[in-house]
Protein backbone atom coordinates (compact mmCIF):
# COMPACT_ATOMS: atom_id res chain seq x y z
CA UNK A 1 -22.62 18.15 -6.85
CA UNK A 2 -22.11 14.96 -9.28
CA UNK A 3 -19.27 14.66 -10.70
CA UNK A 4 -18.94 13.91 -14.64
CA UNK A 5 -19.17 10.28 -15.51
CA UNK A 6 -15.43 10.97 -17.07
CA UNK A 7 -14.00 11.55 -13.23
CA UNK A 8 -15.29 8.50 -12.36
CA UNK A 9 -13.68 6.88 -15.20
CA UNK A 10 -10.31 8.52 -15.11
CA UNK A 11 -10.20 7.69 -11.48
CA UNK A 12 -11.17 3.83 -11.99
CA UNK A 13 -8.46 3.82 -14.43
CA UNK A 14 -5.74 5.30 -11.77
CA UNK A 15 -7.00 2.54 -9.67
CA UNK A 16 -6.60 0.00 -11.92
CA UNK A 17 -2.98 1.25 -12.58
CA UNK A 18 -1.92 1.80 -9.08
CA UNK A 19 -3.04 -1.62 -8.47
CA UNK A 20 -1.46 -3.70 -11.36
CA UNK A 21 1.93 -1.61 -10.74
CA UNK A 22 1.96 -3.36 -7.18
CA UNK A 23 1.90 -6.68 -8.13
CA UNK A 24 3.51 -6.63 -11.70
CA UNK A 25 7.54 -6.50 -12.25
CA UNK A 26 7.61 -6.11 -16.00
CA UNK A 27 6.46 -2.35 -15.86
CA UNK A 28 9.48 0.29 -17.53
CA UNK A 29 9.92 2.00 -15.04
CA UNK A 30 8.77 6.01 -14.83
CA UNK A 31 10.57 8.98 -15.04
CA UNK A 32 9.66 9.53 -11.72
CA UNK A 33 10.73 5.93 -10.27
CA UNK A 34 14.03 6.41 -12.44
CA UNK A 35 14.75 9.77 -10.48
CA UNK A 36 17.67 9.61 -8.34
CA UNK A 37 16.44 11.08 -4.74
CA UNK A 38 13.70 8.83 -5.09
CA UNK A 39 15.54 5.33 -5.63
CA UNK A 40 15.90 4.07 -2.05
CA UNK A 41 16.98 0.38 -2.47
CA UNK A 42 20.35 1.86 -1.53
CA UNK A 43 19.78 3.18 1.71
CA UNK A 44 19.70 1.53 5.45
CA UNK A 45 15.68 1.29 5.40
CA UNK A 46 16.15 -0.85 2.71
CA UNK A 47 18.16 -2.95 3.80
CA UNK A 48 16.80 -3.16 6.74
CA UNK A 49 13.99 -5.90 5.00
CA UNK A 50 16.63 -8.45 3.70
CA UNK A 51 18.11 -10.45 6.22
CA UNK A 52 14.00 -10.89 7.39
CA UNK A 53 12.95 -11.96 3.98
CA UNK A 54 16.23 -13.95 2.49
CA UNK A 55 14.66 -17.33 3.35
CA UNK A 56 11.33 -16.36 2.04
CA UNK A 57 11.96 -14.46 -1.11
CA UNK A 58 14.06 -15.69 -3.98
CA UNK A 59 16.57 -14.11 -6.37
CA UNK A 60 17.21 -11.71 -7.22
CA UNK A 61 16.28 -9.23 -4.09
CA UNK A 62 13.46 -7.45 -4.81
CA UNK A 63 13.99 -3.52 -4.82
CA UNK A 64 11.77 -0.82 -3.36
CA UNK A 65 10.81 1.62 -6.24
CA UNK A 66 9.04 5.09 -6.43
CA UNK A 67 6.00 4.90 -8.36
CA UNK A 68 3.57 8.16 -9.79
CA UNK A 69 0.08 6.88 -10.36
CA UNK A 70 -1.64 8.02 -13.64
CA UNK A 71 -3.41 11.82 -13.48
CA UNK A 72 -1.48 12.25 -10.48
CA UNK A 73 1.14 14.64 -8.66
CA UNK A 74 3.78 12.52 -6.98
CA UNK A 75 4.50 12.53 -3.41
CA UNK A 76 8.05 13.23 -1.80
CA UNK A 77 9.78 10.32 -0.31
CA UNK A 78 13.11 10.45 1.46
CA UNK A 79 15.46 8.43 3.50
CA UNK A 80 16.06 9.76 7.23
CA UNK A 81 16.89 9.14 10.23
CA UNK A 82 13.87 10.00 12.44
CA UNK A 83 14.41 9.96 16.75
CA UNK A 84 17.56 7.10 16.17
CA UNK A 85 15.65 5.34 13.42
CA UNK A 86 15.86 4.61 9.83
CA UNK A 87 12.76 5.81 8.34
CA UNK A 88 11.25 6.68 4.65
CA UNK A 89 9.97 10.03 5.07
CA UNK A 90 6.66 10.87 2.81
CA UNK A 91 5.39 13.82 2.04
CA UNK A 92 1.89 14.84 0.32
CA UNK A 93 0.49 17.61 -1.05
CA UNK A 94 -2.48 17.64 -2.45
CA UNK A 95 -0.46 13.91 -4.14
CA UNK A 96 -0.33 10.31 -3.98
CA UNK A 97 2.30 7.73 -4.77
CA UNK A 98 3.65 4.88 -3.37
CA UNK A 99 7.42 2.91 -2.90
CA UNK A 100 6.46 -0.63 -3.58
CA UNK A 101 8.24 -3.62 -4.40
CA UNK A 102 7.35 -6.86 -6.28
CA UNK A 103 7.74 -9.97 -4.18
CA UNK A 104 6.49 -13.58 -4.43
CA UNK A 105 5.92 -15.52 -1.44
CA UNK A 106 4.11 -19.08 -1.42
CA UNK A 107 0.44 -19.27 0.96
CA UNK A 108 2.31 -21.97 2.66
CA UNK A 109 5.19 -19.36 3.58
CA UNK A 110 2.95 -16.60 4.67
CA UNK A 111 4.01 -15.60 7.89
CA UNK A 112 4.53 -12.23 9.68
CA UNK A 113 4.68 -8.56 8.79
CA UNK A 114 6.10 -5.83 10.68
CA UNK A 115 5.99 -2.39 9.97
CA UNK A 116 6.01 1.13 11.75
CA UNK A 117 5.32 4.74 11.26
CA UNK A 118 5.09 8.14 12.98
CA UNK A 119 2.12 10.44 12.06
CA UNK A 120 2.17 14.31 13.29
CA UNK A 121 -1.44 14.66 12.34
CA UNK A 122 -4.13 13.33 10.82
CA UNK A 123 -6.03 14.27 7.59
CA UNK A 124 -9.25 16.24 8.98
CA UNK A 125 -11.32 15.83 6.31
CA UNK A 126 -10.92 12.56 5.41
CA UNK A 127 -13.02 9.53 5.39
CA UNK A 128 -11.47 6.33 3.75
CA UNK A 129 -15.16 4.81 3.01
CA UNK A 130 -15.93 7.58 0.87
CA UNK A 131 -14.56 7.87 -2.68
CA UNK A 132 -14.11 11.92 -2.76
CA UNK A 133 -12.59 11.82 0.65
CA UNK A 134 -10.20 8.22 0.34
CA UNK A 135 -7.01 9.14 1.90
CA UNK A 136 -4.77 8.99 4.64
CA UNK A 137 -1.17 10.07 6.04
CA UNK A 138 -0.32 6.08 6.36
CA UNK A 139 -0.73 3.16 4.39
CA UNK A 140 0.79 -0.85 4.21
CA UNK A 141 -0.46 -2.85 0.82
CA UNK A 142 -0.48 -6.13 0.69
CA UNK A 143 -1.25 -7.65 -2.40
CA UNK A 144 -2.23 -11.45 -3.30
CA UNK A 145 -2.88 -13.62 -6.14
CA UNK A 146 -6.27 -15.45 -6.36
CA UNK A 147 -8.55 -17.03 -8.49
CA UNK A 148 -9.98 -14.10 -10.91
CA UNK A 149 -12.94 -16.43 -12.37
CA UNK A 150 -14.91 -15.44 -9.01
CA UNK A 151 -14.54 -11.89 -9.37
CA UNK A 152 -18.18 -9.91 -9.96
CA UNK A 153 -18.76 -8.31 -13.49
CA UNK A 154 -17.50 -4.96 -12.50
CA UNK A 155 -14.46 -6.20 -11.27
CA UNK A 156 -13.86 -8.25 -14.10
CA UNK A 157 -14.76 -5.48 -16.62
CA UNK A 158 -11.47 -3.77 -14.35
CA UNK A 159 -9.17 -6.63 -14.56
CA UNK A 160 -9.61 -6.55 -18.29
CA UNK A 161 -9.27 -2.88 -18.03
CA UNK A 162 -5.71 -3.31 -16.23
CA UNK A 163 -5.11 -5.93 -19.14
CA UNK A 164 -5.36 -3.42 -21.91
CA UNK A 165 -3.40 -1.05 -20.33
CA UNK A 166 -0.83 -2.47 -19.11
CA UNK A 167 -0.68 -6.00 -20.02
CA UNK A 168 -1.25 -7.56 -16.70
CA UNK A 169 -4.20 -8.42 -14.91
CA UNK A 170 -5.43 -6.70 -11.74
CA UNK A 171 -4.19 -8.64 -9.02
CA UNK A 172 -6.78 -10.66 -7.14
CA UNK A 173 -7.08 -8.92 -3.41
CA UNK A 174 -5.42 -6.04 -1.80
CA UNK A 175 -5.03 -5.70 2.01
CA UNK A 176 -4.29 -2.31 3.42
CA UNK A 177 -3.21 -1.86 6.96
CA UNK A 178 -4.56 1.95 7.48
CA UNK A 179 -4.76 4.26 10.33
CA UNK A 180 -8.26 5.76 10.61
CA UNK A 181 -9.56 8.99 11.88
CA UNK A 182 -12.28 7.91 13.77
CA UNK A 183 -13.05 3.78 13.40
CA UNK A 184 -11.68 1.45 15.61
CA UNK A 185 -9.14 -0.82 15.37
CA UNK A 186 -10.13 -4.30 13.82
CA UNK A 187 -12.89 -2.38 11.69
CA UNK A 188 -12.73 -3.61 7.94
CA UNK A 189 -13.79 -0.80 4.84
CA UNK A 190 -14.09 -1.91 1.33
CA UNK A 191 -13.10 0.14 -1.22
CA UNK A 192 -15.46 2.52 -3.35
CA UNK A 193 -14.79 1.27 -6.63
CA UNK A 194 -13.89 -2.20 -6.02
CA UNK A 195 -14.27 -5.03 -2.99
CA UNK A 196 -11.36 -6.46 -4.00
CA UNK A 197 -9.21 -3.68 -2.13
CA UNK A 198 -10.15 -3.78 1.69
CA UNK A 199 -8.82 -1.57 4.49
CA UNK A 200 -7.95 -3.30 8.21
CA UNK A 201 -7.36 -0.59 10.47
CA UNK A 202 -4.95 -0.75 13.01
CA UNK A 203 -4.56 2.78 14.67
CA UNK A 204 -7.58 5.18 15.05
CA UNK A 205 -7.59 8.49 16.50
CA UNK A 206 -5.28 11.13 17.40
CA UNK A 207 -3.80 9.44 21.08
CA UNK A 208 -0.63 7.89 19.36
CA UNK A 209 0.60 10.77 17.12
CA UNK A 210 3.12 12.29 17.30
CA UNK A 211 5.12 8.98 18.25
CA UNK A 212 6.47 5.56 16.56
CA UNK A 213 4.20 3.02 16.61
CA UNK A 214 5.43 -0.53 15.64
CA UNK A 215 3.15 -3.26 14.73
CA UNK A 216 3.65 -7.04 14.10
CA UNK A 217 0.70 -8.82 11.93
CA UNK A 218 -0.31 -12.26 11.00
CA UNK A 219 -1.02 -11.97 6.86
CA UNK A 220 -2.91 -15.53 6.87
CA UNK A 221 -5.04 -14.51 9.81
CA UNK A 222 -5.44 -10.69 8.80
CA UNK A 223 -6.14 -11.97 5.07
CA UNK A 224 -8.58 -14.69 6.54
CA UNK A 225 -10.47 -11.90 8.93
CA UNK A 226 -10.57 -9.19 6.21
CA UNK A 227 -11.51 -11.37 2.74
CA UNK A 228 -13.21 -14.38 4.32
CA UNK A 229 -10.92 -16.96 2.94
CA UNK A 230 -7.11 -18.83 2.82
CA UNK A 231 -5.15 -15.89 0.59
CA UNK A 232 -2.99 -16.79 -2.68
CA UNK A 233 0.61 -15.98 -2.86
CA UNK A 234 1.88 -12.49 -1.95
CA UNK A 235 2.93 -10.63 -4.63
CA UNK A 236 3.47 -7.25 -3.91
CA UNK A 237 4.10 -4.41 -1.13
CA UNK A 238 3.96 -0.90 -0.88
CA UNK A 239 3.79 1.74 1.72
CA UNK A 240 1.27 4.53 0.05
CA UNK A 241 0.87 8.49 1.62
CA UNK A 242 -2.35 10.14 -0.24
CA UNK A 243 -3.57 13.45 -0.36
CA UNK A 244 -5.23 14.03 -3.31
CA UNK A 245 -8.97 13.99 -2.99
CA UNK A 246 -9.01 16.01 0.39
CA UNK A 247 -6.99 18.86 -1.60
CA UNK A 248 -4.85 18.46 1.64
CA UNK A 249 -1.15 17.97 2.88
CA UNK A 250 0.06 15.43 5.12
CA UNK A 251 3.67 13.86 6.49
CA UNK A 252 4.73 10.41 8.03
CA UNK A 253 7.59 8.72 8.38
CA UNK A 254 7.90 4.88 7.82
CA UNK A 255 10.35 2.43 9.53
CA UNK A 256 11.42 -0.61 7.61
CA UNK A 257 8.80 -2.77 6.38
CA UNK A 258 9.69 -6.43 6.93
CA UNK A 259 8.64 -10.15 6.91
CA UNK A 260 9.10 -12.87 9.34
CA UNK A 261 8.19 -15.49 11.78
CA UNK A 262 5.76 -13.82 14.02
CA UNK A 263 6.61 -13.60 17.27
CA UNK A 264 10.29 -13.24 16.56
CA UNK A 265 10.99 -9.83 18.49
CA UNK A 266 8.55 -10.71 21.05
């Protein structure tokens, strides 16, 4: 069944939002970001990030934040400890939301990023390339500036559309490290609504749940594989658990999400 033009458009707008909240740091924050059990800058996997980034980012430190996305019910998030580690647990039901924090670091810096997470299951029904069924226990956004004058028409017409509501323009590209119910790793998905969000999966398939799985990426070399070009300046990072459009509930656990010179811990 089709749904009414005004889904579509209440969705696109969610995008937009979700999008322009990653890479903008003037936003007020939200009740929701404002709410106590949710503010984790505070806690070990925080902190964890800063001694990694301290050469690359500059002052102040940027701060992980709980953001609700427009139309939406907000996930749980939670500092643990999770089998000896510090770890961000996330909980979704039938929700999506995201921690993210606002960054800036130079092309020329672009080095490593490291991340981990623990899945107990995946989300049966969904399908990231398809818009009713985008979602997925795990997610790590990336997002980079760019030059906007090459975007198409539609994503212009949602740039400008991030511009009215919120003041900012939609940030240029959007890299999300995903783990995918049935594609292989290295497979690349473009977003429904926009190309300018792409999905690099990492993990597929059910052989590594239930376990921590750490990962160490090169952003100039993922950007370059996924977007077909050098990337701007990174601007922005979340972690993201979603829900929503399967009508579904899923749980993960995050480790710290940090930056680096690759090969550091190898």
């Amino acid at each position: 069944m089709k749904k009414p033009a005004w889904t579509g458009i209440k969705s696109a707008v969610a995008l937009v939002v979700m999008l322009q909240l990653l890479a903008c740091g003037s936003i007020k924050p939200s009740p929701v970001e404002m709410a106590p059990e949710e503010f984790v800058s505070a806690t070990p996997w925080a902190a964890a990030a800063l001694s990694s980034e301290s050469a690359a980012v500059s002052a102040p430190v940027p701060v992980w934040k709980h953001h609700s996305l427009p139309g939406k019910r907000p996930n749980q998030f939670r500092y643990v400890r999770k089998d000896g580690r510090d770890a961000m647990a996330a909980t979704s039901r039938s929700s999506a939301s995201m921690l993210r924090k606002v960054i800036r670091i130079e092309p020329g810096e672009l080095d490593a990023v490291r991340f981990s997470w623990k899945v107990p299951e995946l989300i049966a029904q969904a399908d990231m390339a398809l818009r009713e069924a985008d979602d997925s226990p795990v997610r790590v956004v990336l997002m980079f500036e760019g030059d906007r004058s090459t975007f198409s028409a539609k994503n212009a017409m949602l740039s400008e559309m991030a511009r009215a509501l919120t003041g900012e323009e939609l940030p240029y590209a959007t890299l999300m490290y995903v783990w995918c119910n049935t594609r292989p790793a290295g497979s690349v998905m473009l977003n429904a609504r926009t190309d300018r969000i792409r999905k690099l999966v990492v993990e597929s398939g059910t052989s590594r749940l239930q376990q921590w799985v750490d990962y160490e990426r090169n952003i100039r070399a993922d950007y370059e594989k996924v977007f077909g070009e050098a990337p701007g300046a990174l601007v922005g990072i979340a972690i993201m658990t979603d829900s929503d459009n399967t009508r579904s509930t899923a749980q993960a656990w995050y480790g710290p999400v940090t930056l680096g010179t690759a090969g550091r811990h190898k």
